[in-house]
Protein backbone atom coordinates (compact mmCIF):
# COMPACT_ATOMS: atom_id res chain seq x y z
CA UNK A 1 -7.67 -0.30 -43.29
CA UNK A 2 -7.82 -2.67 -39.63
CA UNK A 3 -7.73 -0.46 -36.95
CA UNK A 4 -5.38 -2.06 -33.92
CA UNK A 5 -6.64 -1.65 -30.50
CA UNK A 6 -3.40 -0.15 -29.73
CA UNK A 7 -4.36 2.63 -32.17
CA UNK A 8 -4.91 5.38 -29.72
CA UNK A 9 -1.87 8.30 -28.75
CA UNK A 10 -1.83 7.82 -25.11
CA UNK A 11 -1.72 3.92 -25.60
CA UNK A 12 1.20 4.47 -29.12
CA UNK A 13 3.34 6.97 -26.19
CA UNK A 14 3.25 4.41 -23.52
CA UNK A 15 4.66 1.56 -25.83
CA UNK A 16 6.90 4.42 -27.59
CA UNK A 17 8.73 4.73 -24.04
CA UNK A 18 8.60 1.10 -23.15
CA UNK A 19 10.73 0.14 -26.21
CA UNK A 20 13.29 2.85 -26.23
CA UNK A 21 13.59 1.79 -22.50
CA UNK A 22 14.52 -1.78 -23.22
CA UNK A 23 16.09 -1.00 -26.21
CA UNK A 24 18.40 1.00 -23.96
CA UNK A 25 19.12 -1.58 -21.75
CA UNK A 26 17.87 0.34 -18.91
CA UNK A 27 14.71 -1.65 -18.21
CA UNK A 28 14.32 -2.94 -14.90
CA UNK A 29 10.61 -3.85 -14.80
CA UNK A 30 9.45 -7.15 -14.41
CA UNK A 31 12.42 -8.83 -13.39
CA UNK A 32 12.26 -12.19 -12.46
CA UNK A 33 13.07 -13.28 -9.07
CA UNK A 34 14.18 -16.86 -8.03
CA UNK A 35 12.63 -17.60 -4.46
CA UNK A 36 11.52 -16.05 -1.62
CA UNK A 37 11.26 -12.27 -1.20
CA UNK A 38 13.39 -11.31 1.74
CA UNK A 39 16.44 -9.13 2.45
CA UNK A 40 17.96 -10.83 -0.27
CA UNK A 41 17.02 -12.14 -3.32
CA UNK A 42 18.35 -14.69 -6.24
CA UNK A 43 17.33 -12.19 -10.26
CA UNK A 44 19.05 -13.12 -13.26
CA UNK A 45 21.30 -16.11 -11.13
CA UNK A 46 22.86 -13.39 -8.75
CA UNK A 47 21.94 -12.45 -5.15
CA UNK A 48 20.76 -9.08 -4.64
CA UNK A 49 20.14 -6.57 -1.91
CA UNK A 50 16.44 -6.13 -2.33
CA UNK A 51 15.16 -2.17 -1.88
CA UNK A 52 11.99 -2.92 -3.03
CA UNK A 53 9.56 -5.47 -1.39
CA UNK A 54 6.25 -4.39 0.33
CA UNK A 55 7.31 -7.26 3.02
CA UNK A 56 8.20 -4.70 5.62
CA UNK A 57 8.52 -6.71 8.37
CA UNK A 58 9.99 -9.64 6.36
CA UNK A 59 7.37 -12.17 7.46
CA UNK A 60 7.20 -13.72 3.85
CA UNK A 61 9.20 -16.89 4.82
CA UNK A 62 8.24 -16.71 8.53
CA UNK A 63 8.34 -20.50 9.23
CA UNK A 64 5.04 -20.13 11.65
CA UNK A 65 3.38 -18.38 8.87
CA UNK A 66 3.73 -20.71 6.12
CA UNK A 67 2.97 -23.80 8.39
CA UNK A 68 -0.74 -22.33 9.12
CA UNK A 69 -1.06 -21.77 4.93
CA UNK A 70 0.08 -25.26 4.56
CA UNK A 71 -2.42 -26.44 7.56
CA UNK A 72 -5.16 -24.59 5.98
CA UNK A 73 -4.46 -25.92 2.41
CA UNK A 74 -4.26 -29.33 3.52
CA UNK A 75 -7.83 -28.92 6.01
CA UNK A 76 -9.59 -26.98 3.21
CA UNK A 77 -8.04 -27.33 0.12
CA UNK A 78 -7.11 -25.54 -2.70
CA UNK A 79 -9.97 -23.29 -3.08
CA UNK A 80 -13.10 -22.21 -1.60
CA UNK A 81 -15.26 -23.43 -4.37
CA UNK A 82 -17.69 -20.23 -4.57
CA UNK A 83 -18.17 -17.15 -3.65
CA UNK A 84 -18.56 -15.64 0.31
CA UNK A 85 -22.08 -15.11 0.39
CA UNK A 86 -22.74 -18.65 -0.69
CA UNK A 87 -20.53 -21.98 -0.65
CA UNK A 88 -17.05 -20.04 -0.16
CA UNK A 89 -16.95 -19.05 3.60
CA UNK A 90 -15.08 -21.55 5.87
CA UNK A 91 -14.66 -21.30 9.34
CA UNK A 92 -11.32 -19.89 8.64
CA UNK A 93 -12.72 -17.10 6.93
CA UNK A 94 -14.67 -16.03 9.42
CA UNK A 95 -11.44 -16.57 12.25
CA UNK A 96 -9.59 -14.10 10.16
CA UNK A 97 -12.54 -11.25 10.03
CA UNK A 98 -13.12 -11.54 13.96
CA UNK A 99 -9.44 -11.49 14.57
CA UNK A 100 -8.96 -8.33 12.33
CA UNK A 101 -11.92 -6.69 14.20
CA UNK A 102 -10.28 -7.42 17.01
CA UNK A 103 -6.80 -6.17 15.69
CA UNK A 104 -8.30 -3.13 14.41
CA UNK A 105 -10.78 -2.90 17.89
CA UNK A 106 -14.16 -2.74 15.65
CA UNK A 107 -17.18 -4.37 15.98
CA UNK A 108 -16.77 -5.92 12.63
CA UNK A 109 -14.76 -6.98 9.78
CA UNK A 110 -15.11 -8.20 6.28
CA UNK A 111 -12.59 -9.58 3.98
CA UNK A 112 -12.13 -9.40 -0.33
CA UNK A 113 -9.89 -10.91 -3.11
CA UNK A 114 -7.31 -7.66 -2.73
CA UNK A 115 -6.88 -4.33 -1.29
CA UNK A 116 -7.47 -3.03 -4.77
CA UNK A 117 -11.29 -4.46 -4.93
CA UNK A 118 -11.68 -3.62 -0.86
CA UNK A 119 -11.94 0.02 -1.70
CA UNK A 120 -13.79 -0.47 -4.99
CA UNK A 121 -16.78 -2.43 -2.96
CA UNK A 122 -16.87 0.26 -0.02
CA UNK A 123 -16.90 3.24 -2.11
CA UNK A 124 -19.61 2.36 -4.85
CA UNK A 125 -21.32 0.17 -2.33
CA UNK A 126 -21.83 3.07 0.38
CA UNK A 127 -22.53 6.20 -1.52
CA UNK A 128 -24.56 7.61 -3.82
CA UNK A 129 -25.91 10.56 -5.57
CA UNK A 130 -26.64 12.17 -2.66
CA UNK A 131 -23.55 11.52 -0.93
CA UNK A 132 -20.02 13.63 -1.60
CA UNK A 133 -16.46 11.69 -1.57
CA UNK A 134 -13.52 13.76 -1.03
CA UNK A 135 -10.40 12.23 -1.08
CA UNK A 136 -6.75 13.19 -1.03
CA UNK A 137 -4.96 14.17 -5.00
CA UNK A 138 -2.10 11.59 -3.73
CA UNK A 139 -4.31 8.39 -2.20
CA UNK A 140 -4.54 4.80 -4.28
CA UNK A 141 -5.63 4.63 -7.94
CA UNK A 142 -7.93 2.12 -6.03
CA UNK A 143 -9.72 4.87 -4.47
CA UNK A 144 -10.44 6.92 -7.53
CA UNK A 145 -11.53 4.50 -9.20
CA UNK A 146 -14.34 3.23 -6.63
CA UNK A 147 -15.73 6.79 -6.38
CA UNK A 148 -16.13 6.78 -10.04
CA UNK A 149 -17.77 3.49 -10.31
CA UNK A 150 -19.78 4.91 -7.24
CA UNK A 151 -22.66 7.18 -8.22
CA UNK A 152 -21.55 10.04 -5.92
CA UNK A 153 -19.65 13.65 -6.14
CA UNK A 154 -16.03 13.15 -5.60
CA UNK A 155 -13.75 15.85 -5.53
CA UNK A 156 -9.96 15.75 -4.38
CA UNK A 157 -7.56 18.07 -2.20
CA UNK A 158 -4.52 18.80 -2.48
CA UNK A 159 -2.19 16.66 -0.81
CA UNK A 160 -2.34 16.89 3.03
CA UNK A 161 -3.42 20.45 2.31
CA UNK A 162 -5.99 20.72 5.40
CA UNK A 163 -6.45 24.50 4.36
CA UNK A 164 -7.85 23.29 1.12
CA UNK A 165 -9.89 20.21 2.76
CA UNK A 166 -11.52 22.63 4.74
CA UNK A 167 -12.31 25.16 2.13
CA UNK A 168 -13.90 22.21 0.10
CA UNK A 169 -16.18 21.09 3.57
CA UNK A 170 -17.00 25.17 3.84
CA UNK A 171 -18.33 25.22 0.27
CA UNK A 172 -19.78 21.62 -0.87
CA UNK A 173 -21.04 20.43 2.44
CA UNK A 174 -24.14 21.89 2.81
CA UNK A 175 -24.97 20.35 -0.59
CA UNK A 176 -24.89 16.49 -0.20
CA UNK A 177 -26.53 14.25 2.83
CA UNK A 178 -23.29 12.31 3.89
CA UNK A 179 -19.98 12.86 3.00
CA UNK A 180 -16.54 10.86 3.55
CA UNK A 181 -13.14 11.92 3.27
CA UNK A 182 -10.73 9.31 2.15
CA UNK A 183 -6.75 9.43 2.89
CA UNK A 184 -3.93 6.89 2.75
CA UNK A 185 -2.41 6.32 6.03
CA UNK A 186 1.07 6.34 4.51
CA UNK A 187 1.66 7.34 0.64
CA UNK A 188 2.92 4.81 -1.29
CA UNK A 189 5.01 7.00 -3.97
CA UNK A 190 5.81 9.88 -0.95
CA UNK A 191 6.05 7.86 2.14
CA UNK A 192 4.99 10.51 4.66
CA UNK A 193 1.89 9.92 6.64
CA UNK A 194 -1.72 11.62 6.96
CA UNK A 195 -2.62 14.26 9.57
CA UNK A 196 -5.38 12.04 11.15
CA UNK A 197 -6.03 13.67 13.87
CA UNK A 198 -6.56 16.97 12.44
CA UNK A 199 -8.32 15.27 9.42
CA UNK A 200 -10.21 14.06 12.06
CA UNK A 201 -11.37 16.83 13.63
CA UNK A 202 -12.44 18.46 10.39
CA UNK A 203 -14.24 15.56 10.20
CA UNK A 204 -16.38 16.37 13.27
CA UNK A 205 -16.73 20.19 12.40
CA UNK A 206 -17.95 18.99 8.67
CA UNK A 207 -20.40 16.14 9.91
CA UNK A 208 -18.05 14.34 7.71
CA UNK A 209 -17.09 10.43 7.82
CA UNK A 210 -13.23 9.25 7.97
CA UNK A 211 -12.06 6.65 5.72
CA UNK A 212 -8.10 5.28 6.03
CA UNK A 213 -6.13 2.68 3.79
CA UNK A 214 -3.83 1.39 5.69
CA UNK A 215 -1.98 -0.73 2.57
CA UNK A 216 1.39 0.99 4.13
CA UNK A 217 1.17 1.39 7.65
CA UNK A 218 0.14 -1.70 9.34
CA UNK A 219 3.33 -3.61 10.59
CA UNK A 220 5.08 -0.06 10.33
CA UNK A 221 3.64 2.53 12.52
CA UNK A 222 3.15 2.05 15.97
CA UNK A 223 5.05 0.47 18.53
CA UNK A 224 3.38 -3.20 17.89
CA UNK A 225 2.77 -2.27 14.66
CA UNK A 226 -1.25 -2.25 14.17
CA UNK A 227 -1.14 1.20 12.48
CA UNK A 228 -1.65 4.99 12.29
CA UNK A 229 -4.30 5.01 15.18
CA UNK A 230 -1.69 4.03 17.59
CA UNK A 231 0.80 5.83 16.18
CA UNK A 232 -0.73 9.33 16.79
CA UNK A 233 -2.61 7.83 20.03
CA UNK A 234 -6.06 7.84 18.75
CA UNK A 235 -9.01 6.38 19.66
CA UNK A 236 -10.24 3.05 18.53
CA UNK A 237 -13.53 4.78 17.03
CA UNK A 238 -11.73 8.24 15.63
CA UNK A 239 -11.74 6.95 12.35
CA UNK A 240 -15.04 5.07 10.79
CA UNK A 241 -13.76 2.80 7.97
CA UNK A 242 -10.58 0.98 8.21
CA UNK A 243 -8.96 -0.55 5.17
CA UNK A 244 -6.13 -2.24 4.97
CA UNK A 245 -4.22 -5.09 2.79
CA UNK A 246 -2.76 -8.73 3.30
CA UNK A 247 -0.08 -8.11 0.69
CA UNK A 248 2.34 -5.97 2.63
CA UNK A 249 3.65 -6.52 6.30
CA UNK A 250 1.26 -9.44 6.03
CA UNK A 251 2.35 -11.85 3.43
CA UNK A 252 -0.63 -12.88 1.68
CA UNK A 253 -3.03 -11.32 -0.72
CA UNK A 254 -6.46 -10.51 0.11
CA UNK A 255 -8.06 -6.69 1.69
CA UNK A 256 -10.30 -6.06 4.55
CA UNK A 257 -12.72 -3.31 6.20
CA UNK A 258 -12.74 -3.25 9.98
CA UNK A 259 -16.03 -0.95 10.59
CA UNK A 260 -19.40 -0.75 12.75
CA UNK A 261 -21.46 -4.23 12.70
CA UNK A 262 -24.39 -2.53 10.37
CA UNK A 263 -21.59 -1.46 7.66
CA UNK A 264 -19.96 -4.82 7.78
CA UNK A 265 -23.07 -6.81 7.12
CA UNK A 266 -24.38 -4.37 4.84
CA UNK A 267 -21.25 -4.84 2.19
CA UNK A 268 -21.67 -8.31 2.83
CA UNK A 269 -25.12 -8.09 0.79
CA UNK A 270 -24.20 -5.35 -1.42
CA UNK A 271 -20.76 -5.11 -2.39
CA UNK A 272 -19.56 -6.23 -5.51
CA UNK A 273 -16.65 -7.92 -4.88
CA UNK A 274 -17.74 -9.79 -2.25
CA UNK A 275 -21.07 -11.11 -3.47
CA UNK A 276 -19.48 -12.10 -7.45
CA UNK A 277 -15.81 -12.80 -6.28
CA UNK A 278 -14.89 -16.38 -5.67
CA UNK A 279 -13.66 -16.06 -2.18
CA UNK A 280 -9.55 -15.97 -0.93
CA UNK A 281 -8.42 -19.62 -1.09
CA UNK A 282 -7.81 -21.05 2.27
CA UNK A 283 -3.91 -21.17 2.17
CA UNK A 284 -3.76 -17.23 1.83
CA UNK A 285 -6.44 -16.93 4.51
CA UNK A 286 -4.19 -18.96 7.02
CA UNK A 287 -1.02 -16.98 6.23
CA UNK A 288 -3.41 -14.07 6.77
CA UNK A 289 -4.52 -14.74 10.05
CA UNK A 290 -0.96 -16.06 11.55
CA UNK A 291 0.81 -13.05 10.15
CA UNK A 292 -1.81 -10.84 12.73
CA UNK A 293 -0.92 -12.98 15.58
CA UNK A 294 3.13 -12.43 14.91
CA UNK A 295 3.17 -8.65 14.26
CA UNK A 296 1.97 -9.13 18.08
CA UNK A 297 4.25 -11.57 19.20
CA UNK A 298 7.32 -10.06 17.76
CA UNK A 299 7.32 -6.69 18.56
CA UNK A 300 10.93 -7.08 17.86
CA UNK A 301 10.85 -7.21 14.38
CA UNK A 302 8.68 -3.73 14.57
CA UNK A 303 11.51 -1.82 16.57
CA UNK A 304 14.01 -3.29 14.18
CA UNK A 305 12.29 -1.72 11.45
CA UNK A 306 12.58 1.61 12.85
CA UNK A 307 15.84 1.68 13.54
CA UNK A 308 16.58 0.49 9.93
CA UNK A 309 13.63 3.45 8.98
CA UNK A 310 16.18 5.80 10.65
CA UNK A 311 19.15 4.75 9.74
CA UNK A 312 18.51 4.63 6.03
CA UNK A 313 17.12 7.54 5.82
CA UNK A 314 19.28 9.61 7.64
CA UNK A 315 22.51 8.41 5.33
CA UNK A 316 20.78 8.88 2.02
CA UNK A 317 19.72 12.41 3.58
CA UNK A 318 23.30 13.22 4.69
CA UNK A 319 24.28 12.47 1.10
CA UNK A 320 22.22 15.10 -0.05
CA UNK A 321 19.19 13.10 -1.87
CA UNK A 322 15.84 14.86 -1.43
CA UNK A 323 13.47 12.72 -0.13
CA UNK A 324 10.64 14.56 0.15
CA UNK A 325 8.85 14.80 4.04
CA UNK A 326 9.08 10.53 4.35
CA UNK A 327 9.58 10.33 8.14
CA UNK A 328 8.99 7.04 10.41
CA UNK A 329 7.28 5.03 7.25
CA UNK A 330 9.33 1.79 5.55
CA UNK A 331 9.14 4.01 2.27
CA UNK A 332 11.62 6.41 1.15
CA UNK A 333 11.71 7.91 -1.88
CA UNK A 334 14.90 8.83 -3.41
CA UNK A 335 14.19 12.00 -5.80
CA UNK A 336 16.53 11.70 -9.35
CA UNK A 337 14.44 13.53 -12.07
CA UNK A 338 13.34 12.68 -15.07
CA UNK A 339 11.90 9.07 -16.70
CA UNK A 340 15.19 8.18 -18.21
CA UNK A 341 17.46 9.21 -15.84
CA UNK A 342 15.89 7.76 -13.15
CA UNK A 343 15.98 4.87 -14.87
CA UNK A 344 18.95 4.62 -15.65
CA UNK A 345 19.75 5.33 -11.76
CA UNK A 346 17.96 2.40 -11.38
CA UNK A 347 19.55 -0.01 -14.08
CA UNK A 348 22.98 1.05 -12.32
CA UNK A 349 21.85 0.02 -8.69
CA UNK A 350 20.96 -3.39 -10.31
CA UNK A 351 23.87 -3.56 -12.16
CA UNK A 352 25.86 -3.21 -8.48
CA UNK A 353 23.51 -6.13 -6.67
CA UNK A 354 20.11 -3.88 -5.51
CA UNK A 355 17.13 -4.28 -6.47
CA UNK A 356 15.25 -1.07 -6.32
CA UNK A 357 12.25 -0.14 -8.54
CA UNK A 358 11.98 3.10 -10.62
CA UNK A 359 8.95 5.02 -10.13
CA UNK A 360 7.59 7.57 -13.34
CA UNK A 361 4.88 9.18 -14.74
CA UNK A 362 1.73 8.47 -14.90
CA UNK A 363 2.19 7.16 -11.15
CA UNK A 364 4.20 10.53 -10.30
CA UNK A 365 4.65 13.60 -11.90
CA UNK A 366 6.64 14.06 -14.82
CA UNK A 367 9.76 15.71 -13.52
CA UNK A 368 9.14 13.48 -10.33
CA UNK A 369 10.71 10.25 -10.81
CA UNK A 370 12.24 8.68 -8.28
CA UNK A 371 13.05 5.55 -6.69
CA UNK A 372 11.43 3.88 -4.32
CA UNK A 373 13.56 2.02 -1.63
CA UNK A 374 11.17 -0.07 1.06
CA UNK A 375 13.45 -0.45 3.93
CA UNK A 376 12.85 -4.21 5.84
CA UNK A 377 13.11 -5.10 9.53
CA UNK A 378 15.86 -7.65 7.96
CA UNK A 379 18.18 -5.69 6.23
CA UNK A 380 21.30 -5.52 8.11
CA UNK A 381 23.72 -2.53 8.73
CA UNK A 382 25.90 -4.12 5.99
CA UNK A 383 22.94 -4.23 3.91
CA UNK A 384 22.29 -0.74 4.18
CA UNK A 385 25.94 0.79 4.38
CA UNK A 386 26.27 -1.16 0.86
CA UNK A 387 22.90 0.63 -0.33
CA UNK A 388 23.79 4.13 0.72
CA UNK A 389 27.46 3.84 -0.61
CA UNK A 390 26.51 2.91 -4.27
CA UNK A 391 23.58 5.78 -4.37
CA UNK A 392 26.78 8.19 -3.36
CA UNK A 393 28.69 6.92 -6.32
CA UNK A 394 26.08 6.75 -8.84
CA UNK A 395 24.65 10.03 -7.57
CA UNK A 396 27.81 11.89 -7.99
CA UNK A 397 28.71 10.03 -11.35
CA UNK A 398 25.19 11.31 -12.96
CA UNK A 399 25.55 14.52 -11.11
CA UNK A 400 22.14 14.55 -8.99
CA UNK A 401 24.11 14.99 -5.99
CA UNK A 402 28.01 16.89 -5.42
């Protein structure tokens, strides 16, 4: 007898769902698009409303933005030909770190390959056995993932549940020599925001460290935009590690840290995915570092996306969806049940010209799915009055709402 590598239950259920899905006909991963990500988009040969794209601020075809990619392939070429620490820093790399420091008012900044390996180097670079790492049940897979590959204590809290955070600190803290707490600035699957500045505070009462990914709420909270330290008026040094992506508001790909000088330099020796990672290629650095300078210089686009925030989520409220406590974030979930239904809410939203992604377990819980509608600064009124009227009729036809 050959054992598969697929022979394992958890691996046999997944692939037991993803059949009878697209045997159903309600599969909607994956699907192809035919351009540009914007407001609209060409899937299957048919323009759709898109409901789904991490491009909050729709800066993905910003003509300014992919002229300084184009600049920076043509200067530096396709590639960086090694990693950071060695042959793969250009002087555009290190443009794009001081103007994040500056953006995020740090001494310091350093940049990875993706959001996804930024948190992975800072967490098992930083900590260790001594050290504790407690970290909200709801934050990025991301996170968990580089406290386990970190040799410290982590433990988690429930979601934005201070009482419990604090209970933790009260218990544990005495126990370890430094200890972080680690939150999401917005929630990707939830889309309500962290209590900084009471996290904050704990923080202080603790001796505890702050640490914030801000994946989800740079180029969406704030009036210009530059995240959930000037959306709840904070200051500049409240919160000690700042992490954030280039694969949302800022169309690229690539993460950062915006900390202290000694931290920065530090993971610049130490962390993983800095020191064996080939460094970003100079095209995505450019795009990078011009998207920065236009959240700035068109705060426009900013108060757009609030109004659209607002107006979205007031209709799909008034039509009786729960959506959870999402308030002033470009994510909104839509709450229909279970995996299949929500699917097939989704399948029917395609089927009338939006594209919307279904979200199920494992990434919620399993009575939680939902879908996920990301609201852009380009969607029009029409755009949205077309959205909100087919989730009435499909609601009411599936009888999730009367």
């Amino acid at each position: 007898m050959v054992t598969k590598l697929t022979d394992n239950p958890d691996i046999q259920d997944i692939l037991t769902r993803e059949k009878a899905l697209q045997d159903s006909g309600a599969y909607v991963y994956m699907k192809e698009i035919e351009g540009t990500t914007n407001r609209t988009v060409m899937s299957g040969g048919s323009e759709m409303i898109m409901l789904g794209s991490y491009s909050y601020l729709g800066l993905i075809d910003h003509p300014e933005i992919m002229k300084a990619s184009e600049d920076a392939l043509r200067k530096y070429g396709a590639g960086a030909g090694g990693v950071r620490l060695l042959t793969g820093t250009t002087t555009i790399h290190k443009e794009l770190e001081d103007k994040l420091a500056k953006f995020k008012k740090t001494e310091d900044a350093i940049v990875f390959s993706s959001g996804f390996m930024t948190n992975i180097a800072v967490l098992s670079s930083l900590f260790d056995q001594r050290d504790l790492i407690v970290i909200d049940r709801f934050a990025h897979q991301s996170i968990y993932d580089g406290a386990g590959l970190s040799k410290a204590k982590w433990m988690k809290f429930r979601h934005n549940d201070l009482d419990h955070l604090r209970a933790i600190l009260k218990l544990h803290r005495p126990n370890y020599k430094r200890v972080v707490i680690v939150v999401d600035a917005v929630y990707s699957m939830d889309g309500d925001i962290a209590p900084m500045p009471e996290i904050i505070e704990i923080a202080k009462e603790y001796d505890a460290f702050t640490m914030v990914d801000e994946a989800h709420s740079i180029g969406v909270l704030g009036e210009k935009g530059t995240g959930i330290e000037e959306y709840f008026g904070l200051d500049p040094d409240a919160i000690d590690l700042k992490m954030g992506t280039f694969s949302k508001s800022i169309p690229s790909i690539g993460g950062y840290l915006a900390a202290k000088k000694d931290v920065i330099t530090y993971l610049r020796f130490t962390g993983h995915p800095f020191v064996f990672s080939a460094a970003l290629p100079p095209a995505s650095v450019g795009a990078a570092m011009k998207a920065l300078d236009v959240i700035l210089a068109e705060p426009e686009r900013v108060k757009m996306l609030h109004k659209n925030i607002d107006y979205f989520l007031n209709g799909v409220k008034a039509l009786g969806f729960d959506v959870l406590k999402s308030k002033d974030t470009a994510i909104i979930p839509v709450m229909i049940g279970d995996n299949i239904q929500t699917f097939g809410f989704a399948k029917a939203m395609h089927d009338a010209g939006i594209f919307v992604s279904p979200i199920v377990y494992p990434a919620v819980p399993h009575d939680g799915g939902r879908l996920r509608c990301c609201v852009m600064a380009t969607h029009t009124k029409e755009d949205l009055d077309k959205v909100i009227g087919a989730m009435g009729h499909i609601g009411k036809a599936m009888g999730i709402i009367k």
